[in-house]
PDB file of N, CA and C in Angstrom:
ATOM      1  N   UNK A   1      76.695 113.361 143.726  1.00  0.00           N
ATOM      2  CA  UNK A   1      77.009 112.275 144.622  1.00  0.00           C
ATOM      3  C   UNK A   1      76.742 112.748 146.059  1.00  0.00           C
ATOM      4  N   UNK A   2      76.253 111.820 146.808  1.00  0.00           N
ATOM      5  CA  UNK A   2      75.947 112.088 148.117  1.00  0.00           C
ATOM      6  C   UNK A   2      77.103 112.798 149.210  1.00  0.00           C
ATOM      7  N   UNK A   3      76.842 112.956 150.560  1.00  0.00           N
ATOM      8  CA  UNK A   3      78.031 113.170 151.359  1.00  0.00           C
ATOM      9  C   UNK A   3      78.588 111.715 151.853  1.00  0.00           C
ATOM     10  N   UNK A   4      77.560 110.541 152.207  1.00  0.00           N
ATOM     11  CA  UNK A   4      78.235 109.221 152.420  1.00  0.00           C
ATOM     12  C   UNK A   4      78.957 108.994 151.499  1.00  0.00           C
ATOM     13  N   UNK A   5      78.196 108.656 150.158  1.00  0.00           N
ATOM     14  CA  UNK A   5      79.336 108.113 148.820  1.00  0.00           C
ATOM     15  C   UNK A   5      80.455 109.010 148.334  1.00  0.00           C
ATOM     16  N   UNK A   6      80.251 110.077 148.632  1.00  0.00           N
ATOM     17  CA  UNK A   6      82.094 110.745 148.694  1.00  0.00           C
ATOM     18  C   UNK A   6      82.804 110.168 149.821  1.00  0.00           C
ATOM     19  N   UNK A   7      82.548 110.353 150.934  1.00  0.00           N
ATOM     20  CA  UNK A   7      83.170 109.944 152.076  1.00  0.00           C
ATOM     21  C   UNK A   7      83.671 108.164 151.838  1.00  0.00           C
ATOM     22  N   UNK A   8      82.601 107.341 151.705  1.00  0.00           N
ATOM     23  CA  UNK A   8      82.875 106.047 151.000  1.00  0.00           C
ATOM     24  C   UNK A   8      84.356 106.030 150.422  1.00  0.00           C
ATOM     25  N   UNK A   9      84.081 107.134 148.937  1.00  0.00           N
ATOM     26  CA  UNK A   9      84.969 106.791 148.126  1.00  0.00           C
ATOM     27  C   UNK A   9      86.156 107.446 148.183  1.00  0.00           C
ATOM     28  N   UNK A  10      86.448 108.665 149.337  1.00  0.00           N
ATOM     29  CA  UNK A  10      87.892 108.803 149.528  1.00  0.00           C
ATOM     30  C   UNK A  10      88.346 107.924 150.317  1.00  0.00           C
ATOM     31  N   UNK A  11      87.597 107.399 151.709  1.00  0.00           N
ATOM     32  CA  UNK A  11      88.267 106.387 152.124  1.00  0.00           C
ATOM     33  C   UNK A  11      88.914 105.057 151.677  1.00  0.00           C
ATOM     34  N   UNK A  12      88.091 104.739 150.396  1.00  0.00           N
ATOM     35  CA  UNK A  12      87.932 103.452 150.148  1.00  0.00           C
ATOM     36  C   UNK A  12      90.063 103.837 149.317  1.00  0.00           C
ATOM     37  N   UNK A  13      90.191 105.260 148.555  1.00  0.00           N
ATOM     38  CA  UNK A  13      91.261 105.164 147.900  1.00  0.00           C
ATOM     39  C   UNK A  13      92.129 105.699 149.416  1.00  0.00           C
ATOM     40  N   UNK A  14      91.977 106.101 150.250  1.00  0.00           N
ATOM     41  CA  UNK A  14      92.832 106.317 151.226  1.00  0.00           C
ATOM     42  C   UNK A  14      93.464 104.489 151.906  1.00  0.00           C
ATOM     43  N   UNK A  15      92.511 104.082 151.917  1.00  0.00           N
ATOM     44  CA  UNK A  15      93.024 102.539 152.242  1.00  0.00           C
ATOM     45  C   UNK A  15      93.434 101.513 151.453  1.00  0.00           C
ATOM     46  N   UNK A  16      93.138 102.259 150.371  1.00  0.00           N
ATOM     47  CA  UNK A  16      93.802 100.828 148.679  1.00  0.00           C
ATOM     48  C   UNK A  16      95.475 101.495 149.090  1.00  0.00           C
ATOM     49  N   UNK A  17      95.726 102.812 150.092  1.00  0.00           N
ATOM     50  CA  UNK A  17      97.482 102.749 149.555  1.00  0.00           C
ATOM     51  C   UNK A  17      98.304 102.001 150.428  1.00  0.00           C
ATOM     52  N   UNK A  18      99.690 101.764 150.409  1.00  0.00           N
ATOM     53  CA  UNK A  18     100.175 101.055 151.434  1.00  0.00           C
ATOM     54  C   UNK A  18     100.476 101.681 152.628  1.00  0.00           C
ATOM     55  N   UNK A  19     100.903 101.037 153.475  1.00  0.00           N
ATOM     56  CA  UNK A  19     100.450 101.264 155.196  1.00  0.00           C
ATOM     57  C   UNK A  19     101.726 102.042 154.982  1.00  0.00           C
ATOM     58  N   UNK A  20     102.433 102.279 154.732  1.00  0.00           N
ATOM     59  CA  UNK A  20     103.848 103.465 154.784  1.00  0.00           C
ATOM     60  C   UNK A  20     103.463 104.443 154.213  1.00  0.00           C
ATOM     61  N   UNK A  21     102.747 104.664 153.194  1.00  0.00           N
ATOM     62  CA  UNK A  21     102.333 106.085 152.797  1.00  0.00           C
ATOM     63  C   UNK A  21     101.043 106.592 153.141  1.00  0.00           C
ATOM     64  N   UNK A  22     100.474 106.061 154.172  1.00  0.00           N
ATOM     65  CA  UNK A  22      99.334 106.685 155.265  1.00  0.00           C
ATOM     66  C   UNK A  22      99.455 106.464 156.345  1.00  0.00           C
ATOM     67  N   UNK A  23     100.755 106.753 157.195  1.00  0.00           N
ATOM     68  CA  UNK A  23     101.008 106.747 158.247  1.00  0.00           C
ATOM     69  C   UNK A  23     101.154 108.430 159.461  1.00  0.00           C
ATOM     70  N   UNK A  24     101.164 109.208 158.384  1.00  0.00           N
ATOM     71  CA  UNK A  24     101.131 110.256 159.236  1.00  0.00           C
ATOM     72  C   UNK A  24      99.748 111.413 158.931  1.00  0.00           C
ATOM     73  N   UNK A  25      99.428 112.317 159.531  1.00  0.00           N
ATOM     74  CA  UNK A  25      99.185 113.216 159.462  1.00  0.00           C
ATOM     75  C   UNK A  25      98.988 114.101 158.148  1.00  0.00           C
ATOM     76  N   UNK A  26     100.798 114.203 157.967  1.00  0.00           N
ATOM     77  CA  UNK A  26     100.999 114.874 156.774  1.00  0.00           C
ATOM     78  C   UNK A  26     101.054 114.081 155.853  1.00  0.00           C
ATOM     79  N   UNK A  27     101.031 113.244 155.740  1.00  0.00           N
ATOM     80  CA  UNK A  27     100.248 112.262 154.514  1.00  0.00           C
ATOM     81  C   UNK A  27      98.750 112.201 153.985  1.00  0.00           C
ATOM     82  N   UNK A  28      98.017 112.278 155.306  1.00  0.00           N
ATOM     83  CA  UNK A  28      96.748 112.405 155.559  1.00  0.00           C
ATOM     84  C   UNK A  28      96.500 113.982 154.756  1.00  0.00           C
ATOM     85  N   UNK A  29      97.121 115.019 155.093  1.00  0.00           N
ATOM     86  CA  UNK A  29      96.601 116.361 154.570  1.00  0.00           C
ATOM     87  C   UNK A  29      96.998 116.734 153.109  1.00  0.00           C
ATOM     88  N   UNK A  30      98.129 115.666 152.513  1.00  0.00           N
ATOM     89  CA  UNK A  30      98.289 115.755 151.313  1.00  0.00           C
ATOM     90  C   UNK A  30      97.148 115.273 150.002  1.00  0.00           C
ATOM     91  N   UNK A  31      97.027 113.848 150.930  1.00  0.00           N
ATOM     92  CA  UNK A  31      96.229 113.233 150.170  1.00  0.00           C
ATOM     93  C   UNK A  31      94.694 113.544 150.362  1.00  0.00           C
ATOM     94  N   UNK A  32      94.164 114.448 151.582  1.00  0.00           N
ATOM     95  CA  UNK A  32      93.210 115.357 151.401  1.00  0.00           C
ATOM     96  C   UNK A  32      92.855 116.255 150.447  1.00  0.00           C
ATOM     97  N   UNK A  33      93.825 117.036 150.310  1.00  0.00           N
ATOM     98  CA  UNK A  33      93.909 118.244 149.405  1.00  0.00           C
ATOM     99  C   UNK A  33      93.861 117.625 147.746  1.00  0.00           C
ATOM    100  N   UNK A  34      94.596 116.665 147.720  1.00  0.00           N
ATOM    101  CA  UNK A  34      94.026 115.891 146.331  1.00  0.00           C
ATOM    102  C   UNK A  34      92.999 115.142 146.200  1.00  0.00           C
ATOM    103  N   UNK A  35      92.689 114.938 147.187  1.00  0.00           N
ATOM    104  CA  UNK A  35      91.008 114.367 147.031  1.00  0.00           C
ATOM    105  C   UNK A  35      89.837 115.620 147.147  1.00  0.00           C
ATOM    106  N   UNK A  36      90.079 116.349 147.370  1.00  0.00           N
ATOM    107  CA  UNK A  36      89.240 117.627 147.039  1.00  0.00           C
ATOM    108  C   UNK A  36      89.061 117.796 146.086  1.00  0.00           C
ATOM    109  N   UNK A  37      90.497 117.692 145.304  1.00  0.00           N
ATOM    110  CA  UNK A  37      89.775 118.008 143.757  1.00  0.00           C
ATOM    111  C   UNK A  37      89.593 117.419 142.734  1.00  0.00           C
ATOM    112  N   UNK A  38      89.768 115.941 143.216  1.00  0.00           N
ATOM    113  CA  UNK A  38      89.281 115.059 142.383  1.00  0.00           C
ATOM    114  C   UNK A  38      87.667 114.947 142.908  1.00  0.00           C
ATOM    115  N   UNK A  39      87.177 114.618 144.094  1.00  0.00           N
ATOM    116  CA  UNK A  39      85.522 114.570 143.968  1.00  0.00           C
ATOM    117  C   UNK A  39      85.313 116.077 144.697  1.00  0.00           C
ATOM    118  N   UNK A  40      83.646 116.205 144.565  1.00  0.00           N
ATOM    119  CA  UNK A  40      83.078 117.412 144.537  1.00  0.00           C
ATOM    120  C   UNK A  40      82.115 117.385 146.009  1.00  0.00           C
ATOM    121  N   UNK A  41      83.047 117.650 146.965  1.00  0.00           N
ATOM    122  CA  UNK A  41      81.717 117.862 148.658  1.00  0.00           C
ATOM    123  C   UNK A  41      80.871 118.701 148.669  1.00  0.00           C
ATOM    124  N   UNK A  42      79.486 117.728 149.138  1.00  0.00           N
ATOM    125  CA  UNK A  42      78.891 119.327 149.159  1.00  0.00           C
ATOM    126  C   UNK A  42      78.885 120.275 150.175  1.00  0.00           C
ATOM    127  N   UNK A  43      78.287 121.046 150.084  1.00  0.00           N
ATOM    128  CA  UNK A  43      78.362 122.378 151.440  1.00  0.00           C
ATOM    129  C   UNK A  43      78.432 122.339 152.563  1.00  0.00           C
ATOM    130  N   UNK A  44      79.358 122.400 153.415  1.00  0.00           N
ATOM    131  CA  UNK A  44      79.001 122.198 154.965  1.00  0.00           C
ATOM    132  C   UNK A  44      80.150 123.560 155.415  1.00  0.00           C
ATOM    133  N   UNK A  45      79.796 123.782 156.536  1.00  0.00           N
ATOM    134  CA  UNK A  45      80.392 124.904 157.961  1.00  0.00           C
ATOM    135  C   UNK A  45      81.514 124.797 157.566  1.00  0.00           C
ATOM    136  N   UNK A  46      82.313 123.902 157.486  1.00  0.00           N
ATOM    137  CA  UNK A  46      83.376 123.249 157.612  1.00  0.00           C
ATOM    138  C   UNK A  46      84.477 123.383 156.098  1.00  0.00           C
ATOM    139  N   UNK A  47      85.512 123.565 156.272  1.00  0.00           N
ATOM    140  CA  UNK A  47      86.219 123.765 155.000  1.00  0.00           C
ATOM    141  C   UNK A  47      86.109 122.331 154.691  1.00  0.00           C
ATOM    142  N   UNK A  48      86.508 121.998 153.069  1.00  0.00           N
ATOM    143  CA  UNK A  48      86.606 120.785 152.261  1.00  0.00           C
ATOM    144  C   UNK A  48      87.826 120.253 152.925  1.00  0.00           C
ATOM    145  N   UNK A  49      88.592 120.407 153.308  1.00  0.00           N
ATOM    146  CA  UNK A  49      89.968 119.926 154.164  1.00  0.00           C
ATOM    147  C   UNK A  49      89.840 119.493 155.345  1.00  0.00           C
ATOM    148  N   UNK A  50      89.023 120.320 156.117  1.00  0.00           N
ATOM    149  CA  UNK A  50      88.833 119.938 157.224  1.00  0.00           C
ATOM    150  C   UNK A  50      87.580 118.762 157.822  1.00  0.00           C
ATOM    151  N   UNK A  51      87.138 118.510 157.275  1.00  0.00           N
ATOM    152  CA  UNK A  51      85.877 117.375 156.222  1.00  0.00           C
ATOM    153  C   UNK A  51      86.873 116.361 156.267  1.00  0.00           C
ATOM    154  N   UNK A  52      87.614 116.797 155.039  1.00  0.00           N
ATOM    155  CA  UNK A  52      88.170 115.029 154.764  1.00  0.00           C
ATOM    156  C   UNK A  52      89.221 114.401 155.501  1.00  0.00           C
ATOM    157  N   UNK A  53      90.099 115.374 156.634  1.00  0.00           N
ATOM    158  CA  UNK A  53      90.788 115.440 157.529  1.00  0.00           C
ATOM    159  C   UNK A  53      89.995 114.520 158.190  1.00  0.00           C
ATOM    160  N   UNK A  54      88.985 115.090 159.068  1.00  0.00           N
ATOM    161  CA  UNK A  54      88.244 114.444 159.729  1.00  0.00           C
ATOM    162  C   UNK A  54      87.772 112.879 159.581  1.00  0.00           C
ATOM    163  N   UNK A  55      87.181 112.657 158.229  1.00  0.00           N
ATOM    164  CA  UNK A  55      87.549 111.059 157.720  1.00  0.00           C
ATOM    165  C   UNK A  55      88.301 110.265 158.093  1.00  0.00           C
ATOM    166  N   UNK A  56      89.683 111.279 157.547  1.00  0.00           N
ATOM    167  CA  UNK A  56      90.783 110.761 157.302  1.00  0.00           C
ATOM    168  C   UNK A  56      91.602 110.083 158.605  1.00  0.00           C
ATOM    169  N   UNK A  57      91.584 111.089 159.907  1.00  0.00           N
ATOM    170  CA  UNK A  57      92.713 110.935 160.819  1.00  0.00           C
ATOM    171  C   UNK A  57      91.855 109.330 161.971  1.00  0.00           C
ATOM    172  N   UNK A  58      90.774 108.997 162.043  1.00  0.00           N
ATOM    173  CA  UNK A  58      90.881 107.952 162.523  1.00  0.00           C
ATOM    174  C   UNK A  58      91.841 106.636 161.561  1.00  0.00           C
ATOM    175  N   UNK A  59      91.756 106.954 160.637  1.00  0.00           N
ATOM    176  CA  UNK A  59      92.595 105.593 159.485  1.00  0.00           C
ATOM    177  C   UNK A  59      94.008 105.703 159.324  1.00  0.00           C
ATOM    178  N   UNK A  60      94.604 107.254 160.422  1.00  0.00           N
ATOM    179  CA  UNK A  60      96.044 107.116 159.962  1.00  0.00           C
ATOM    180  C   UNK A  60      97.075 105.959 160.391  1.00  0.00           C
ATOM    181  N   UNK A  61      97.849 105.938 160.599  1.00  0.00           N
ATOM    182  CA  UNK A  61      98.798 104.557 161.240  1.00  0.00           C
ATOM    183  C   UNK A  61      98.921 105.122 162.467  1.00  0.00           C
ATOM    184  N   UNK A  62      99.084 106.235 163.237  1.00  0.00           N
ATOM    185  CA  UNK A  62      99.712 106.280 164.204  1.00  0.00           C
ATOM    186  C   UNK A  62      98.723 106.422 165.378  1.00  0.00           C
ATOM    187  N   UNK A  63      98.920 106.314 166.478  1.00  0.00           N
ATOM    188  CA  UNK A  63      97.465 105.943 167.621  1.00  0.00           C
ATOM    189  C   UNK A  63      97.461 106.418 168.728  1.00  0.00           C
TER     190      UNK A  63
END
């Protein structure tokens, strides 16, 4: 799978949850770390966490 269609598809399950359990940060790095190992990123500089972090923290609740 590509790097868009991973990215696609953690976001797409980061936003199916409700707005109270993606409101912080540490919500954000939990549900990172389990999306690591459910799909497979490919190679970059960058740790797999810090990747999907990155995704992740424009979509958190707080601003």
């Amino acid at each position: 799978m590509s790097k868009s269609n991973v990215r696609r598809a953690i976001i797409r399950e980061w936003m199916a949850l409700a707005p109270e359990q993606r409101r912080s940060g540490q919500q954000a790095l939990v549900f990172a770390r389990s999306a690591i190992e459910r799909h497979r990123l490919p190679p970059s500089r960058r740790t797999p966490c810090a990747v999907v972090m990155g995704w992740l923290k424009p979509r958190t609740g707080r601003r």
